[in-house]
C-alpha atoms as a PDB file:
ATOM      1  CA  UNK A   1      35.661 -11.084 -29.697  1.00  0.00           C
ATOM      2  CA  UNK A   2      33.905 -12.650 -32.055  1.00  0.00           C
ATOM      3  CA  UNK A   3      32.490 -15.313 -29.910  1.00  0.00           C
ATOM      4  CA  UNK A   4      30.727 -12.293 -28.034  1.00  0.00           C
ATOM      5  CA  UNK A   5      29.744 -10.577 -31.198  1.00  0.00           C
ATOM      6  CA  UNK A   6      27.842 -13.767 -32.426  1.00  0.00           C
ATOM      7  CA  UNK A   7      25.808 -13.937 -29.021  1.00  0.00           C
ATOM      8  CA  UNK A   8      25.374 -10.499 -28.995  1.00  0.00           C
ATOM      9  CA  UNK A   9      23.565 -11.177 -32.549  1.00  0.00           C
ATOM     10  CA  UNK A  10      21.908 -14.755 -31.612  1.00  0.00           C
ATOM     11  CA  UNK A  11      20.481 -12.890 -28.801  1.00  0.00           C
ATOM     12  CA  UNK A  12      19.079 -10.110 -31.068  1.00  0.00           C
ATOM     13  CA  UNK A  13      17.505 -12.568 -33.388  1.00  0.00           C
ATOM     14  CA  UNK A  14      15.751 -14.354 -30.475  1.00  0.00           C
ATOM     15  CA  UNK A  15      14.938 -11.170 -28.835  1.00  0.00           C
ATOM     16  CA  UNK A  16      12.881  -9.635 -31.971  1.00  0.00           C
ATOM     17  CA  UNK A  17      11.751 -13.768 -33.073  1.00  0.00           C
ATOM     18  CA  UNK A  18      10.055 -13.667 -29.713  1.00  0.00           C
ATOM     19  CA  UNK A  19       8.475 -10.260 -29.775  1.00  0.00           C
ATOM     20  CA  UNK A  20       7.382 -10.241 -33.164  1.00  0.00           C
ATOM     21  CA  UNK A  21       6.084 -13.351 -31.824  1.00  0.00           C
ATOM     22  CA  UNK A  22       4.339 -12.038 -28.962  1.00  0.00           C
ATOM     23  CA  UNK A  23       2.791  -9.309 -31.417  1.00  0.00           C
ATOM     24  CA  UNK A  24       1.662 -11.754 -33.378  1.00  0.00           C
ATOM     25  CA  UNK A  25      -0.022 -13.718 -30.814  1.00  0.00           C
ATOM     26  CA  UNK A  26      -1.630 -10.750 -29.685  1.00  0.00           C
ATOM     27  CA  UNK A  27      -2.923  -9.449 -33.102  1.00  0.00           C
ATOM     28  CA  UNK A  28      -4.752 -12.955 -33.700  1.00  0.00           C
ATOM     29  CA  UNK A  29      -6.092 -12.715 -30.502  1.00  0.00           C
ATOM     30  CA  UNK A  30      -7.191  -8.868 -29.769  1.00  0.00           C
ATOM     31  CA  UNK A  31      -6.698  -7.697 -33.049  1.00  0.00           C
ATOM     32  CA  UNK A  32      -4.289  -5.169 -31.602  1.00  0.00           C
ATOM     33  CA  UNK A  33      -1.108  -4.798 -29.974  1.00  0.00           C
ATOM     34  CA  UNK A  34       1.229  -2.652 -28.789  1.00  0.00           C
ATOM     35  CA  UNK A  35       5.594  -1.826 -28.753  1.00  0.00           C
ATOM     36  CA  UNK A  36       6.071  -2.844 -24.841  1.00  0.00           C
ATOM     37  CA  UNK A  37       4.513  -5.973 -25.875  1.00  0.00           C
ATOM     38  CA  UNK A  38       7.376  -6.686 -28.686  1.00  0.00           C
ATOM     39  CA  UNK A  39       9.725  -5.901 -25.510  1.00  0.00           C
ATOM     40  CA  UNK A  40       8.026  -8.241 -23.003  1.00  0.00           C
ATOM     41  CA  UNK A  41       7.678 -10.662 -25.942  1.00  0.00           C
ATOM     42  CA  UNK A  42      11.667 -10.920 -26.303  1.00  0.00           C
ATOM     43  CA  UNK A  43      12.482 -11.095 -22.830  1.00  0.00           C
ATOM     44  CA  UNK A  44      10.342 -13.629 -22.083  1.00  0.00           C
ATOM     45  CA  UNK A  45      11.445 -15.612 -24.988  1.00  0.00           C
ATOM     46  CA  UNK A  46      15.022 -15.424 -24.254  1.00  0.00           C
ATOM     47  CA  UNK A  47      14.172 -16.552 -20.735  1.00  0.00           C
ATOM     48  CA  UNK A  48      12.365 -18.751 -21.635  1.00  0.00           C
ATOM     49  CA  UNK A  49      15.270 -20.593 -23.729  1.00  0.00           C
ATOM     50  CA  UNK A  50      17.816 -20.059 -21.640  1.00  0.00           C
ATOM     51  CA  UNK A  51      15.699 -22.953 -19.566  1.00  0.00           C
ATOM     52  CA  UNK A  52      17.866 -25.344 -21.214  1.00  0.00           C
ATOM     53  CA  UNK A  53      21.161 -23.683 -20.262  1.00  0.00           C
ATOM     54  CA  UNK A  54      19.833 -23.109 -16.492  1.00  0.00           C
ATOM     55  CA  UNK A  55      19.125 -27.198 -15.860  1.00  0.00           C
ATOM     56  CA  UNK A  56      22.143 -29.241 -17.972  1.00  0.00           C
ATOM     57  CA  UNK A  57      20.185 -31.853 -16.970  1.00  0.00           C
ATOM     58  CA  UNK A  58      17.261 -31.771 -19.562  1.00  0.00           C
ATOM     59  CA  UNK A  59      14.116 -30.930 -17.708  1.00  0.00           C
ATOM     60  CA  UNK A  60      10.423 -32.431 -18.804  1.00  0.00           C
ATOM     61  CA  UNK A  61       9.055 -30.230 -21.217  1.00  0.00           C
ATOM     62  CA  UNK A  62       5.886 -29.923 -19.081  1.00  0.00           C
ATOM     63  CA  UNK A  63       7.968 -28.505 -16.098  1.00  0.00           C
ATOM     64  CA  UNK A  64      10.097 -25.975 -19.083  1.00  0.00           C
ATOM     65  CA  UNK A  65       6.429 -24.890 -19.722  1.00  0.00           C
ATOM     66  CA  UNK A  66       5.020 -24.550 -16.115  1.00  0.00           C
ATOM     67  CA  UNK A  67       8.206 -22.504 -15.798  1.00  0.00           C
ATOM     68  CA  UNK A  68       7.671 -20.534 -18.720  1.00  0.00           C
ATOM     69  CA  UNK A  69       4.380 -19.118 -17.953  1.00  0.00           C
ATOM     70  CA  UNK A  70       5.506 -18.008 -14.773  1.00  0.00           C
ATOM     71  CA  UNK A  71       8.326 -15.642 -16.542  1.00  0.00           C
ATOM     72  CA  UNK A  72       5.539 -14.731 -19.101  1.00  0.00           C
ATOM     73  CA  UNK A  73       3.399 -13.896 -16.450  1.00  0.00           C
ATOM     74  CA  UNK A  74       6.030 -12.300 -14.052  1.00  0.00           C
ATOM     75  CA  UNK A  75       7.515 -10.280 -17.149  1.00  0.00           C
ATOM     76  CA  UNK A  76       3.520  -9.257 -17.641  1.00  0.00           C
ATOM     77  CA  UNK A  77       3.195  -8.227 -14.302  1.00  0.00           C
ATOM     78  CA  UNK A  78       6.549  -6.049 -14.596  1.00  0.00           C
ATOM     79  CA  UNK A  79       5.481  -4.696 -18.323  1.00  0.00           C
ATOM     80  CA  UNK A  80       2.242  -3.579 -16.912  1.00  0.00           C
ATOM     81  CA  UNK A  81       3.434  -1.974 -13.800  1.00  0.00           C
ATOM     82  CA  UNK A  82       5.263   0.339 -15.802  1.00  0.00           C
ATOM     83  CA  UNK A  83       3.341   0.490 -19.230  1.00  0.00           C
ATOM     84  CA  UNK A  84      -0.441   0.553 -17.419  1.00  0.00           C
ATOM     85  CA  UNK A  85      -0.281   1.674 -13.781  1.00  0.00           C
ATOM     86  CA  UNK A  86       3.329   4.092 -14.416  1.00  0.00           C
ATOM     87  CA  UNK A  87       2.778   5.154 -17.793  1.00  0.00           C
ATOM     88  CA  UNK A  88      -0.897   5.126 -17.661  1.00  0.00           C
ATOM     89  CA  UNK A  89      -1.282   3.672 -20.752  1.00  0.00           C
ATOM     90  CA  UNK A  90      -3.812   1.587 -20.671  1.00  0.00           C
ATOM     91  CA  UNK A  91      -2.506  -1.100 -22.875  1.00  0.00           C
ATOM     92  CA  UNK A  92      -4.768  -4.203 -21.247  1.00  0.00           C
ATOM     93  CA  UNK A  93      -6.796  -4.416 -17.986  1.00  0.00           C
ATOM     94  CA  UNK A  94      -7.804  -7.824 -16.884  1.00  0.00           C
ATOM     95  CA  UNK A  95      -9.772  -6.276 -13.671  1.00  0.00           C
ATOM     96  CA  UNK A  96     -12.974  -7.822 -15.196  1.00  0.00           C
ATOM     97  CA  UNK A  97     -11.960 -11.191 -15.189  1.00  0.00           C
ATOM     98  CA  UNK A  98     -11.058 -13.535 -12.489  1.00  0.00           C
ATOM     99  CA  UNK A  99      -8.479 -14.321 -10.519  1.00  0.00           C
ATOM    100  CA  UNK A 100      -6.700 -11.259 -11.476  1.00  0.00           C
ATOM    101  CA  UNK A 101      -3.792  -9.353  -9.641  1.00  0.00           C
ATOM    102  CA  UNK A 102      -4.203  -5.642  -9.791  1.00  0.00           C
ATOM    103  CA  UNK A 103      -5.501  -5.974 -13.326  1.00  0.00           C
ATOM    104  CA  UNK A 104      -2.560  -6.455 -15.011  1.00  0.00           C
ATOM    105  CA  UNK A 105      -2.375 -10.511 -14.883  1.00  0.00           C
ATOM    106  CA  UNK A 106      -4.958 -13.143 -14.175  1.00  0.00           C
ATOM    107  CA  UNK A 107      -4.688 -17.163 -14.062  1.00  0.00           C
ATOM    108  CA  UNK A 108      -6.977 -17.594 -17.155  1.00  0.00           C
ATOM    109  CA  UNK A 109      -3.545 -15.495 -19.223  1.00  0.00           C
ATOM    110  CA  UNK A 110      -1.213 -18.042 -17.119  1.00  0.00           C
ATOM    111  CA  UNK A 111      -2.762 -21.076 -18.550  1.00  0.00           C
ATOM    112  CA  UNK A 112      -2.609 -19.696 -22.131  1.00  0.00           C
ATOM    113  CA  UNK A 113       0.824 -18.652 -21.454  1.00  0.00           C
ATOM    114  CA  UNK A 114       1.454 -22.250 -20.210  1.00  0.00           C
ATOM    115  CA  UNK A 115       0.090 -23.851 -23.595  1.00  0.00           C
ATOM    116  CA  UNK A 116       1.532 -21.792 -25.943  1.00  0.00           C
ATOM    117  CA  UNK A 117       5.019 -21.658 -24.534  1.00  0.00           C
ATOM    118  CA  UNK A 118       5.297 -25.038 -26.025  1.00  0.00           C
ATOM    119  CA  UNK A 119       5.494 -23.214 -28.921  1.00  0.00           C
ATOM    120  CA  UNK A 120       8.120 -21.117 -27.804  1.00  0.00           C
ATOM    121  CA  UNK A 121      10.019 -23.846 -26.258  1.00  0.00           C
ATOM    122  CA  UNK A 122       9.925 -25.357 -29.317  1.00  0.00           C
ATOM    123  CA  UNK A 123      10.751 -22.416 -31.546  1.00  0.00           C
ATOM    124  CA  UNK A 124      13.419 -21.539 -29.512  1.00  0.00           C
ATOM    125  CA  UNK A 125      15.235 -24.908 -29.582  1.00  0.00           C
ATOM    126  CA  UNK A 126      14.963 -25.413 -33.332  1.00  0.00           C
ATOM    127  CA  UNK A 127      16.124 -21.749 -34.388  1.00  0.00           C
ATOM    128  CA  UNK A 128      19.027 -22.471 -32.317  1.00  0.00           C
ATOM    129  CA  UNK A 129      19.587 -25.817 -33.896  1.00  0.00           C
ATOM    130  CA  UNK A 130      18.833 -25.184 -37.630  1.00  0.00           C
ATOM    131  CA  UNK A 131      20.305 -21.104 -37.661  1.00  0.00           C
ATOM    132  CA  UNK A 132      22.917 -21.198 -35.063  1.00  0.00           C
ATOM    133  CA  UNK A 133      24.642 -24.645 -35.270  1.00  0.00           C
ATOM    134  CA  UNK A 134      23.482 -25.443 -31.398  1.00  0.00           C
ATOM    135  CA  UNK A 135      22.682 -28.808 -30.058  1.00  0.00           C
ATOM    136  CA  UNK A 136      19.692 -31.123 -31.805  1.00  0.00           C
ATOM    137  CA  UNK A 137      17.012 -30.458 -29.203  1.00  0.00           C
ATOM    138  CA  UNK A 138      15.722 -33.828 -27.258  1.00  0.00           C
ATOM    139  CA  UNK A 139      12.661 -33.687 -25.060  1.00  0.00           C
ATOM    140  CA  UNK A 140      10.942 -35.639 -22.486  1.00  0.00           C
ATOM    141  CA  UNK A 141       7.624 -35.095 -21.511  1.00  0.00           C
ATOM    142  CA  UNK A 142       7.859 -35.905 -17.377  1.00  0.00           C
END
């Protein structure tokens, strides 16, 4: 019981770290945000660190973060199905730039999502070593 009480409660503190995070990004960038966006921001971050507990095996972090910004950009896709086209919205619309897919991701975003989810990566694996206890995070790069 308690075991599954202090996941429950690790996962909550990633879940809001990572959308506050993803808020953040957002307000630097666009000046703006939006609450979906504090969703998508915490599911992507704790899919984005359970990376580590997917492949025992320590991947490269530049494979963890060509990984990662396909979940940010799948989660996008998902959040913006039902935030933009569903909901109608209107929270972003990348239809003016290139390489987009129905306006609600592009491969310019991916790119940026691959960079910063060192960050995240990062982030991730030293919250869960200095707060929760978890093991000292070791990287390789390929």
């Amino acid at each position: 019981m308690i075991k599954l009480c202090n996941n429950t409660l690790k996962y909550i503190l990633l879940f809001f770290v990572g959308g506050y995070s993803y808020c953040g990004v957002e307000l630097l960038f666009r000046g703006y945000s939006h609450m979906s966006m504090l969703i998508a921001g915490g599911i992507c971050f704790i899919l984005i660190g359970l990376l580590n507990e997917a492949f025992p095996q320590k991947i490269a972090i530049i494979s963890q973060m060509v990984i990662s910004a396909v979940i940010i950009t799948v989660v996008e896709f998902i959040a913006g199905l039902v935030v933009n086209v569903w909901l109608g919205l209107k929270v972003w619309d990348y239809s003016e730039l290139p390489y987009n897919f129905m306006g609600q991701i592009c491969l310019l975003y991916t790119f940026i999502w691959f960079i910063l989810s060192l960050a995240a990566i990062l982030l991730d694996d030293y919250l869960k070593y200095f707060l929760l206890g978890e093991e000292k995070p070791h990287y390789k790069i390929f």
